[in-house]
C-alpha atoms as a PDB file:
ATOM      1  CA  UNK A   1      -9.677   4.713 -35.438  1.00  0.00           C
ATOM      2  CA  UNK A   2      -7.897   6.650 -32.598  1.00  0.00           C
ATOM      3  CA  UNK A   3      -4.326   8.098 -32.990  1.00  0.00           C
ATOM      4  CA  UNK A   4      -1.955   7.573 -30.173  1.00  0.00           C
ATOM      5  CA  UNK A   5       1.296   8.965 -31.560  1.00  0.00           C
ATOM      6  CA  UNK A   6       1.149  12.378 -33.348  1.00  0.00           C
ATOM      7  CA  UNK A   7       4.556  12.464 -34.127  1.00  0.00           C
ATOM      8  CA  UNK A   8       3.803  11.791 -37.630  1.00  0.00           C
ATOM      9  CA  UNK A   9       2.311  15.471 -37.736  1.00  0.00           C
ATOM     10  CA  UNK A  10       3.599  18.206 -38.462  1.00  0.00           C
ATOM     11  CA  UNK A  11       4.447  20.785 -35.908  1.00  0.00           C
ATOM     12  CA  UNK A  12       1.096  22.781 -36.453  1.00  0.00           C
ATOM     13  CA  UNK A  13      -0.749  20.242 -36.705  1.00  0.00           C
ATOM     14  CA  UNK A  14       0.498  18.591 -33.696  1.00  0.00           C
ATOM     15  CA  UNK A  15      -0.529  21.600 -31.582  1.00  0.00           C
ATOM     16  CA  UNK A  16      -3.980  21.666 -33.011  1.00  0.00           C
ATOM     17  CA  UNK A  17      -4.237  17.865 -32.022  1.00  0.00           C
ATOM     18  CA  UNK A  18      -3.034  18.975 -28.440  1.00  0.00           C
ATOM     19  CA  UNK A  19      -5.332  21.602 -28.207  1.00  0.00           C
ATOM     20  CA  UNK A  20      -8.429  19.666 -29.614  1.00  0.00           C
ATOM     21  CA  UNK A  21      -7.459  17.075 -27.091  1.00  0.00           C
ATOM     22  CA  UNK A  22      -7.667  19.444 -24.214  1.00  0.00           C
ATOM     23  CA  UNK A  23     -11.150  21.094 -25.331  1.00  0.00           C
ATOM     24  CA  UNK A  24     -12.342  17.511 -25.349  1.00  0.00           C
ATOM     25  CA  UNK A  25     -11.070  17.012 -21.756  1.00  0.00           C
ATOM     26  CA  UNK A  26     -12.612  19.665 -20.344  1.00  0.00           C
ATOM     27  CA  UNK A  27     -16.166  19.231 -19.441  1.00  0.00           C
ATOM     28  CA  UNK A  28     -16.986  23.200 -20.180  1.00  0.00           C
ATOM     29  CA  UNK A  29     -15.654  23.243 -23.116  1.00  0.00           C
ATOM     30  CA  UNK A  30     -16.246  19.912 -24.723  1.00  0.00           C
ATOM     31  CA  UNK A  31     -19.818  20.508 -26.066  1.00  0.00           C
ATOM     32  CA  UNK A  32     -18.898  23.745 -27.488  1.00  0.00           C
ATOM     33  CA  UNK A  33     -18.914  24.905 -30.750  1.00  0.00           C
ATOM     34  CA  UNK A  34     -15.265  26.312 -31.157  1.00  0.00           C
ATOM     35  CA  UNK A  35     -12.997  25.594 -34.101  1.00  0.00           C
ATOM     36  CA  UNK A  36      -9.593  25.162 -33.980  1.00  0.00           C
ATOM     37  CA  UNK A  37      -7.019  26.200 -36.264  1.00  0.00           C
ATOM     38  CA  UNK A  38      -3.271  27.365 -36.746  1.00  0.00           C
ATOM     39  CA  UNK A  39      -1.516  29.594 -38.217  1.00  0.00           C
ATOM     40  CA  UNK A  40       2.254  28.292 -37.743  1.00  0.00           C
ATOM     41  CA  UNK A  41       2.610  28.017 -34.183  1.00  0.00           C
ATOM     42  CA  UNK A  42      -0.392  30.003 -33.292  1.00  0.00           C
ATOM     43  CA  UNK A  43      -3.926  28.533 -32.523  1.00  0.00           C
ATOM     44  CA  UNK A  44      -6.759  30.487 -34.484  1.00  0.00           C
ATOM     45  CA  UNK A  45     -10.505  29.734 -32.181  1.00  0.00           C
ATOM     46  CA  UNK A  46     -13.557  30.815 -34.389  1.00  0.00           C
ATOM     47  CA  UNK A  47     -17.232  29.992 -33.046  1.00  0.00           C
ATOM     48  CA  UNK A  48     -19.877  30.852 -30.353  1.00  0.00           C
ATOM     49  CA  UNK A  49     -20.313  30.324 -27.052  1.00  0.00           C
ATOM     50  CA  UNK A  50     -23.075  31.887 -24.502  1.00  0.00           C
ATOM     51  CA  UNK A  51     -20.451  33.881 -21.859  1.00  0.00           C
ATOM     52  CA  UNK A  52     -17.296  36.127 -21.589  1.00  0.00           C
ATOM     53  CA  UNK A  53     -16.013  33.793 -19.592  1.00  0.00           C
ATOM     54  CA  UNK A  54     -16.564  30.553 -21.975  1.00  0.00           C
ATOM     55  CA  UNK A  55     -14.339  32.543 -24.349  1.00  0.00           C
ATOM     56  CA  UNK A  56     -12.049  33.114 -22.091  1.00  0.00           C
ATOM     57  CA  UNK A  57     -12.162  29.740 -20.981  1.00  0.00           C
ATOM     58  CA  UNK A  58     -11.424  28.015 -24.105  1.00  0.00           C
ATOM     59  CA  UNK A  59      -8.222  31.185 -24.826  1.00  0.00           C
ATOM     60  CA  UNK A  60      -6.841  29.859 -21.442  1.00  0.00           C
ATOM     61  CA  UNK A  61      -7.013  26.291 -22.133  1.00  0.00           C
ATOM     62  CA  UNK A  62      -5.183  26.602 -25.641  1.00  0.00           C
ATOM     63  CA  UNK A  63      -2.706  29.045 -24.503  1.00  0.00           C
ATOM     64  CA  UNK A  64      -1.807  26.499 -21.788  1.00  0.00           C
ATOM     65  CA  UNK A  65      -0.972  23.525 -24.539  1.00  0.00           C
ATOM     66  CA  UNK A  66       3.259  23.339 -24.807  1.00  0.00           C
ATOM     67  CA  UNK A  67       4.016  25.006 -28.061  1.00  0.00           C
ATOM     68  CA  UNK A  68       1.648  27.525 -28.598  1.00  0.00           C
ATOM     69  CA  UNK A  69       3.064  30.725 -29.294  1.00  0.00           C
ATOM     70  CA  UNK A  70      -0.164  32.668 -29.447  1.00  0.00           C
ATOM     71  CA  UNK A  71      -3.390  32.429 -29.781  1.00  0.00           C
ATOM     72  CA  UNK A  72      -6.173  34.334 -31.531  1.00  0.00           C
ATOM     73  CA  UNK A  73      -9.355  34.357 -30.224  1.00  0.00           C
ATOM     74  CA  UNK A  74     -12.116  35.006 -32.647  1.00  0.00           C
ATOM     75  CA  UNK A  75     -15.223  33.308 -31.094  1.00  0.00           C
ATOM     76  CA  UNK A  76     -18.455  35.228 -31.143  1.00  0.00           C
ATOM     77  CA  UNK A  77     -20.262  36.164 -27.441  1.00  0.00           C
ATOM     78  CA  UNK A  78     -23.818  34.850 -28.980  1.00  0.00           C
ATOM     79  CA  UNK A  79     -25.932  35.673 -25.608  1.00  0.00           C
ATOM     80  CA  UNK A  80     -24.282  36.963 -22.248  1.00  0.00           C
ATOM     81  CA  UNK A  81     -26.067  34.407 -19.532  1.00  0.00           C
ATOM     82  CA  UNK A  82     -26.760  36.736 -16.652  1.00  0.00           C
END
């Protein structure tokens, strides 16, 4: 069952909808093993990815969602693709 309105959420939760939405969107970042989580108004992003720049990737992308205050990045660098 998909949900089309998320105004039954609360505000957190809302955001974490957003920014799951947008992961899912993007093709670099929707086969990715990132969690997402809040804290309030701020988006928590625990996992691993192969680059730097998947990290920072995926820290872009939620920062860019309306709402979010801040976000936390806390996903591991497993192997630096060179």
């Amino acid at each position: 069952m998909q949900v089309h309105s998320l105004d039954h959420l609360p505000e957190g939760e809302m955001i974490r909808e957003q920014v799951r939405k947008e992961f899912k969107e993007n093709p670099l970042l929707k086969s990715q093993n990132i969690l997402i989580d809040t804290d309030g108004l701020d988006i928590v992003l625990e996992g691993d990815v192969e680059t730097d720049d998947m990290s920072s990737l995926a820290e872009d992308v939620a920062g860019g969602v309306f709402g979010v205050l801040q976000v936390r990045n806390e996903i591991h660098v497993s192997r630096e693709a060179r």
